[in-house]
Protein backbone atom coordinates (compact mmCIF):
# COMPACT_ATOMS: atom_id res chain seq x y z
CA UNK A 1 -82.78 131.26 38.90
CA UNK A 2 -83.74 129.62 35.56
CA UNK A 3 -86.09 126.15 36.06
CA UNK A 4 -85.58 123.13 33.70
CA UNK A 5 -88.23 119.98 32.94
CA UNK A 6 -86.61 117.24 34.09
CA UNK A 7 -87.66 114.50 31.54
CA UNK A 8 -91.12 113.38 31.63
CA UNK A 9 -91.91 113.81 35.21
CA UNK A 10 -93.50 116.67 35.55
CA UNK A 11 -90.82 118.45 37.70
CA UNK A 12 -89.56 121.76 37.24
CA UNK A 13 -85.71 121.73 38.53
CA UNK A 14 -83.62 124.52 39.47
CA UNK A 15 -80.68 124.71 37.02
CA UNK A 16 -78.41 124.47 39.89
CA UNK A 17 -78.96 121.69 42.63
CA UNK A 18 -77.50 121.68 46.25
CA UNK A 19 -75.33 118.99 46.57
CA UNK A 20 -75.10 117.87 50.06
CA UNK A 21 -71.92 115.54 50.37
CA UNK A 22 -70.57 118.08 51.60
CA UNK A 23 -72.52 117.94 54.55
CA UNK A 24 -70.73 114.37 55.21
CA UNK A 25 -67.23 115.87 55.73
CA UNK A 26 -66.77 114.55 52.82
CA UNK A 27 -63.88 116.43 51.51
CA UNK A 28 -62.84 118.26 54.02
CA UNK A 29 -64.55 119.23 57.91
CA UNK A 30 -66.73 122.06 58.43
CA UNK A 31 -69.08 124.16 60.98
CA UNK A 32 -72.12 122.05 61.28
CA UNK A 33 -74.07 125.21 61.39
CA UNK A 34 -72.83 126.80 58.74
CA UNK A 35 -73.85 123.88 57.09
CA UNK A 36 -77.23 123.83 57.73
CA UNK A 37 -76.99 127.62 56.84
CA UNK A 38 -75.61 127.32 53.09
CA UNK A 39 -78.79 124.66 52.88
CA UNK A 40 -81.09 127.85 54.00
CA UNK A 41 -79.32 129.98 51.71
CA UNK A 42 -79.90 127.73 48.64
CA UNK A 43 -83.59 127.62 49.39
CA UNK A 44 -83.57 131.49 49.82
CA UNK A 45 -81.65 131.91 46.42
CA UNK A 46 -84.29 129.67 44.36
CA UNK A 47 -82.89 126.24 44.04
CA UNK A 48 -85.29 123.42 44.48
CA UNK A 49 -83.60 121.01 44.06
CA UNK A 50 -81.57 118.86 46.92
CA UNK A 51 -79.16 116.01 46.28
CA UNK A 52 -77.72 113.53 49.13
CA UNK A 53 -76.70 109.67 50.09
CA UNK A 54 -76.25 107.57 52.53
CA UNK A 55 -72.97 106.98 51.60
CA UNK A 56 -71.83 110.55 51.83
CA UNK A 57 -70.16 110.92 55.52
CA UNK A 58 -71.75 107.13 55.63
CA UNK A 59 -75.02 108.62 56.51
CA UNK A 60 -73.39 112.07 58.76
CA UNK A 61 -75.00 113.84 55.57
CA UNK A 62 -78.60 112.92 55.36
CA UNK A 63 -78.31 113.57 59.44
CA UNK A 64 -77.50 116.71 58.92
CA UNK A 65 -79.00 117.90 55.86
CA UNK A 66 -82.28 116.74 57.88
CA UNK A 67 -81.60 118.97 60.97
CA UNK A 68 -81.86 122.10 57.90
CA UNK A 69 -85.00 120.59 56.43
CA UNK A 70 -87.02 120.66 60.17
CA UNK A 71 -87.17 124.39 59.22
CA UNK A 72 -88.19 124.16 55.76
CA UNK A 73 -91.50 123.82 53.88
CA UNK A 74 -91.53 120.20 51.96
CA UNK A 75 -92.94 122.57 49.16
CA UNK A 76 -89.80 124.11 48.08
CA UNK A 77 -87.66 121.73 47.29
CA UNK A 78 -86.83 118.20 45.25
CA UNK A 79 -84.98 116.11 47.16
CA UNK A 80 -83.03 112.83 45.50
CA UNK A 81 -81.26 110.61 47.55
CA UNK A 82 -80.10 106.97 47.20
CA UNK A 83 -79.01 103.08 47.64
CA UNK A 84 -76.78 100.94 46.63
CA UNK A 85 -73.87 102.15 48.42
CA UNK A 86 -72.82 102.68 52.16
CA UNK A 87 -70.13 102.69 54.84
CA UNK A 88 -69.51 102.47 58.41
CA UNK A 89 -66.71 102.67 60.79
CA UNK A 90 -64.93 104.48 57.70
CA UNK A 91 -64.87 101.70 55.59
CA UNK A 92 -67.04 101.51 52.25
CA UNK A 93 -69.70 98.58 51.47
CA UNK A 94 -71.93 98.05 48.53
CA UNK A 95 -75.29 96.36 48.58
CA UNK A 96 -77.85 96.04 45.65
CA UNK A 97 -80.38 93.88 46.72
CA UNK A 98 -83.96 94.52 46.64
CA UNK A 99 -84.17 93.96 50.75
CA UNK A 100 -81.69 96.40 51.23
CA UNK A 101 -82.72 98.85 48.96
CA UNK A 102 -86.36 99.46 50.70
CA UNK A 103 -84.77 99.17 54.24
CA UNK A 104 -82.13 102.19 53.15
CA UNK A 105 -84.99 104.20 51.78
CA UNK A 106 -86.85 104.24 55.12
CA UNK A 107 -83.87 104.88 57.05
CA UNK A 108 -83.09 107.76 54.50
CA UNK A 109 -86.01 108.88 54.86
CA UNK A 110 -85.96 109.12 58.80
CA UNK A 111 -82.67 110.56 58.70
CA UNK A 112 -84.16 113.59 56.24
CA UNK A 113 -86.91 114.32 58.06
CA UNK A 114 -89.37 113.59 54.93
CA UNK A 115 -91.81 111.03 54.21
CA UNK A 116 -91.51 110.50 50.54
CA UNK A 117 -88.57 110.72 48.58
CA UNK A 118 -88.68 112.86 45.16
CA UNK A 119 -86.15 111.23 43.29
CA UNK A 120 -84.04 107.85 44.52
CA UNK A 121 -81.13 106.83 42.85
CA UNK A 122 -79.40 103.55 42.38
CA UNK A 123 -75.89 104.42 43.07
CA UNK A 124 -72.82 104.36 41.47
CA UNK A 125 -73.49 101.16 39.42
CA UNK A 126 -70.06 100.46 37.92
CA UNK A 127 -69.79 98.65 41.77
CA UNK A 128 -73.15 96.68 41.24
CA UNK A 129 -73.39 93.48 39.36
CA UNK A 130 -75.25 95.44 36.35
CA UNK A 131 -77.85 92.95 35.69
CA UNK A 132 -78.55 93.03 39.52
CA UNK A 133 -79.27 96.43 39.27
CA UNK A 134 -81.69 95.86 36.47
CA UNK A 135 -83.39 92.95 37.32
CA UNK A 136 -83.47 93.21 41.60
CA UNK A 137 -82.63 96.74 42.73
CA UNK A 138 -84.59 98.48 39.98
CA UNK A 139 -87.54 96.49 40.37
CA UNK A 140 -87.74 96.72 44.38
CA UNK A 141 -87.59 100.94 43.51
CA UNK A 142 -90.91 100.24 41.22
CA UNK A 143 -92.27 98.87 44.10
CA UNK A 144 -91.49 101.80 46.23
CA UNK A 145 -92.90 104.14 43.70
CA UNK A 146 -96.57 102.35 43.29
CA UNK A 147 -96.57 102.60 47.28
CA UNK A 148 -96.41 106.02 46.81
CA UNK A 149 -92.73 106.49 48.72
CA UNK A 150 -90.82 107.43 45.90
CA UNK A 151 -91.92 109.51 43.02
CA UNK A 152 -89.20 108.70 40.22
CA UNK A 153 -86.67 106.39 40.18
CA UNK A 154 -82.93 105.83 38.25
CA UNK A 155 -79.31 105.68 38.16
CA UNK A 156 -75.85 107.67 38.80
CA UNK A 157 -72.37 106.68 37.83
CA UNK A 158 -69.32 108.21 36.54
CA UNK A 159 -68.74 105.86 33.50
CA UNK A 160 -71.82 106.85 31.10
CA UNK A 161 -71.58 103.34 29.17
CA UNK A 162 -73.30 102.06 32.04
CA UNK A 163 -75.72 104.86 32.46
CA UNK A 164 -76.33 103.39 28.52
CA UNK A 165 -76.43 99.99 29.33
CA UNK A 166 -78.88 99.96 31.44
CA UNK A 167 -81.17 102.23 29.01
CA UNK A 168 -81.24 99.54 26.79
CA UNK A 169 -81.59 96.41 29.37
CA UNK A 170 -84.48 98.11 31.38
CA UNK A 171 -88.46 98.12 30.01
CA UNK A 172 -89.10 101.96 28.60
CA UNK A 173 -89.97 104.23 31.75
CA UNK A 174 -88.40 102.24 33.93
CA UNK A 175 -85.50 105.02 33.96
CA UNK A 176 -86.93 108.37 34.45
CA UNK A 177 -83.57 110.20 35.87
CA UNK A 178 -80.32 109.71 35.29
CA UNK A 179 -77.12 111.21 37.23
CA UNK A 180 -73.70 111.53 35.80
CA UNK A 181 -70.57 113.51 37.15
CA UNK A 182 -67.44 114.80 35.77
CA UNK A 183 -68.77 114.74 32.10
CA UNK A 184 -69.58 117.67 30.92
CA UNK A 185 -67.20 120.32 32.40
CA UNK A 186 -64.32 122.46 30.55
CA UNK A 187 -62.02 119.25 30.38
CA UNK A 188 -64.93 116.67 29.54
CA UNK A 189 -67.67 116.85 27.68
CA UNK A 190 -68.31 113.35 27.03
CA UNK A 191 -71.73 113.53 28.08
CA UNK A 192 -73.22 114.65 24.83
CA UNK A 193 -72.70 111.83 23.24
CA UNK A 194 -75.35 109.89 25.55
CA UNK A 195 -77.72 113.33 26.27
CA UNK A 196 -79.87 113.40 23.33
CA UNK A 197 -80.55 109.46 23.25
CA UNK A 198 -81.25 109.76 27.17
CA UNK A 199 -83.34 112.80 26.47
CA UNK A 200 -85.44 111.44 23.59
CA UNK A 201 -86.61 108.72 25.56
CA UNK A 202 -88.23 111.06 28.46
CA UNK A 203 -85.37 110.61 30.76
CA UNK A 204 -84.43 113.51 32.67
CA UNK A 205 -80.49 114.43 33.31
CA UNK A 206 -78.91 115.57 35.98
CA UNK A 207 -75.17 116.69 35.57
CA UNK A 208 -72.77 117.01 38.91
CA UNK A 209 -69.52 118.34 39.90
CA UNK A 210 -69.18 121.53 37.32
CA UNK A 211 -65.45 121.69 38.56
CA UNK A 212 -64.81 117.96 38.19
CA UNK A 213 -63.89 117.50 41.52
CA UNK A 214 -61.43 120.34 42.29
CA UNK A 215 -59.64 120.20 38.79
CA UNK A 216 -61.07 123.45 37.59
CA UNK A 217 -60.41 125.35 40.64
CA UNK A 218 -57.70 127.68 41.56
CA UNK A 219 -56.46 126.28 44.71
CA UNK A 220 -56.04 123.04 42.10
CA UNK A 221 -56.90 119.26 43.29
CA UNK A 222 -57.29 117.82 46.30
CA UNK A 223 -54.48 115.29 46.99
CA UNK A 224 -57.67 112.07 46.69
CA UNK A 225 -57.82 112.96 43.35
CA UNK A 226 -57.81 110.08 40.77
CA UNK A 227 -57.02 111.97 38.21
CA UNK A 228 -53.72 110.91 35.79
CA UNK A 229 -51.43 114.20 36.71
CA UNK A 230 -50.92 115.01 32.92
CA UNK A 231 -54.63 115.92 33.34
CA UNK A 232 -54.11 117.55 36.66
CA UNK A 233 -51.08 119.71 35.43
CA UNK A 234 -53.36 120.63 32.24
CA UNK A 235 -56.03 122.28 34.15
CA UNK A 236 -53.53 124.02 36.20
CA UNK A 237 -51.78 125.65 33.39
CA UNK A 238 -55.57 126.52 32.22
CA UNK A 239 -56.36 127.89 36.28
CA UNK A 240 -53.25 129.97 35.71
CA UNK A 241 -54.42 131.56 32.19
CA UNK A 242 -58.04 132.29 33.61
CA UNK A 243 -56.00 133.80 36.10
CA UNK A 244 -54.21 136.20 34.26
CA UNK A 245 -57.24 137.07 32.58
CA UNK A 246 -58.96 138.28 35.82
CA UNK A 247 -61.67 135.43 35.41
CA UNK A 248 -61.64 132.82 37.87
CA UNK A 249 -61.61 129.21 36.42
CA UNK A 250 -64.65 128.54 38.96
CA UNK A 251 -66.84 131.31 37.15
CA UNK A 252 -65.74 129.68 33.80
CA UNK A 253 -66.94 126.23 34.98
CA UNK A 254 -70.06 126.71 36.65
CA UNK A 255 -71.04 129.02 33.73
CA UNK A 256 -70.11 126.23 30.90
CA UNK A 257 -71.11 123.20 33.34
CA UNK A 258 -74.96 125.29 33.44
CA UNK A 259 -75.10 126.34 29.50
CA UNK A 260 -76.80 122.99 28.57
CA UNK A 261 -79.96 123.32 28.12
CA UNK A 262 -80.41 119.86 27.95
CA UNK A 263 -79.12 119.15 30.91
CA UNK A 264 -81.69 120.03 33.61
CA UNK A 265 -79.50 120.63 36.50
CA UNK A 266 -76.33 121.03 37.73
CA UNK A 267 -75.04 119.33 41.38
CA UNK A 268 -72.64 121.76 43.17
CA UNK A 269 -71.78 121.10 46.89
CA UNK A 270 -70.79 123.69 49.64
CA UNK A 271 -71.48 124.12 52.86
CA UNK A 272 -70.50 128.14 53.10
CA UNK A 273 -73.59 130.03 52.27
CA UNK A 274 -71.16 132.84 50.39
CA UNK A 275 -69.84 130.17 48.29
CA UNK A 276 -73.39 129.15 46.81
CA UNK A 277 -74.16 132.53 46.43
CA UNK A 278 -71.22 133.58 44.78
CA UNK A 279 -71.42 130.99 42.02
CA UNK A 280 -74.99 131.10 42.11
CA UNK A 281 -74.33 134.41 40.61
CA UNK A 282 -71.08 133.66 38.47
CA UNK A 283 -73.68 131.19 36.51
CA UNK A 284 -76.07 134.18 36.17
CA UNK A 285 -73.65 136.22 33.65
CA UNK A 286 -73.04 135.83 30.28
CA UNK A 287 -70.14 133.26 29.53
CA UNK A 288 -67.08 133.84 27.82
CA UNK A 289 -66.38 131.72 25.45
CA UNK A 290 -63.39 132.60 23.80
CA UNK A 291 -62.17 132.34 27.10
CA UNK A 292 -63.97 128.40 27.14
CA UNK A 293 -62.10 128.09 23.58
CA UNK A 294 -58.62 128.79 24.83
CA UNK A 295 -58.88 126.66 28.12
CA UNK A 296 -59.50 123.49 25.77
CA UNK A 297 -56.73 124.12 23.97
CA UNK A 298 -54.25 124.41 26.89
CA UNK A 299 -56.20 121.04 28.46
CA UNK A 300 -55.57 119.73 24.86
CA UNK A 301 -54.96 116.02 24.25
CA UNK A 302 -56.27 115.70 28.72
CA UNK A 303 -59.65 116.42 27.28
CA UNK A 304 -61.79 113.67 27.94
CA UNK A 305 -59.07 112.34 29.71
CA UNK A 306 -61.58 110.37 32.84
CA UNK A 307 -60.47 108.05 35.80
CA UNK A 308 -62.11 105.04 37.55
CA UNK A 309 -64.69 105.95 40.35
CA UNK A 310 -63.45 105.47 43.59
């Protein structure tokens, strides 16, 4: 396992994270216990680095991603969690302020079985008033961090304009971590157009979903998928032609999503201890990427091609 700095904290991440929505049922149901099992696996292969919310599985995932950490030294691993967004009863709700905010990282906190949190996250802020978010939620976080709860503090979304915005619209070093998905896999790599601004100013970056969300796999998307179809038939076609070429479209993705060496890790979510292992070691060998080359051109005018969170 290669180890990145992650900004100016300090931190040495694994380049691959476990990503524990999964854990919530999230996208589809699963064995509890294997669950908990692909967590222990992670750990075993070298990653340090742990990823969850209480919106994933509205809160089923921080419950059971803290029945695996029981049985784990607090020494090997990172873990980041967040606020900002929630659910209940199946439906989603959003909530920003600063009271909320320190009452969700105590319950997270009691749900994980820890009593500090690495990294916390405001969530998804394309759903947040954005000036909320940098003049409440932030601030309550700050707070959290000079009591010694929370080590380092910042933001996720899928539209990186925000991620931007709120650069700018925050004092310096208020932002130490930011969290971004879908953009910077085989069919978007709109992320480097942000990394090396984020990166000059200290703040660490964290990458997720290296298959943007089922696109890049074989079995194709997911029928949630917000994705325009021209984009979803486009990384079919390219599925097919890694395919034929005996080279899974998975080992293509995880190995591009992980070549960045700016980027210091990468979020992927399982619960089936093979299936970590098995990319774990996909993003071990040398890419192709001629292979990388002719995917883009069969995604072609899809590339970049995004969708609005949901």
């Amino acid at each position: 396992m290669i180890y990145r700095q992650l900004g100016k904290t300090g931190k040495l991440l694994s380049t691959i994270g476990f990503g524990a929505s999964s854990l919530g049922g999230v996208f589809h149901g699963f064995d509890e216990q294997k669950g908990i099992e692909a967590v222990y696996a992670a750990i075993e292969e070298g990653i340090n680095y742990i990823d969850v919310s209480p919106y994933y599985g509205h809160y089923k995932a921080e419950t059971v991603l803290g029945k695996a950490l029981r049985n784990i030294p607090r020494d090997k691993y990172y873990i980041s969690t967040k606020v900002g967004r929630y659910g209940k009863d199946g439906v989603n709700t959003w909530d920003y302020s600063a009271k909320r905010a320190k009452e969700s990282v105590y319950e997270s906190m009691e749900r994980l079985n820890i009593d500090h949190v690495d990294i916390l996250f405001v969530h998804d802020i394309e759903f947040a008033d954005l000036h909320q978010v940098a003049d409440e939620t932030l601030p309550a976080l700050l707070d959290l961090k000079h009591e010694g709860v929370v080590s380092h503090i910042g933001c996720t979304d899928l539209q990186l304009e925000n991620l931007d915005w709120m650069v700018d619209n925050t004092p310096e070093g208020t932002i130490e971590v930011m969290m971004n998905f879908c953009h910077y896999c085989l069919n978007d790599d709109k992320l480097t157009d942000f990394i090396d601004k984020f990166t000059a100013k200290g703040i660490g970056v964290i990458s997720a979903s290296p298959f943007s969300m089922g696109l890049l796999t074989s079995r194709g998307v997911p029928d949630w998928h917000p994705a325009p179809q021209p984009l979803v038939e486009a990384c079919r076609k390219a599925a097919l032609h890694c395919q034929a070429k005996d080279y899974p479209i998975e080992k293509l993705a995880m190995q591009y999503a992980t070549s960045l060496d700016k980027i210091t890790s990468v979020i992927f979510s399982t619960t089936k201890a093979e299936n970590l292992r098995r990319n774990i070691e996909y993003a071990s060998e040398p890419i192709d990427w001629q292979l990388v080359e002719d995917v883009r051109d069969i995604i072609g005018d899809q590339k970049r091609v995004s969708w609005k969170n949901t």
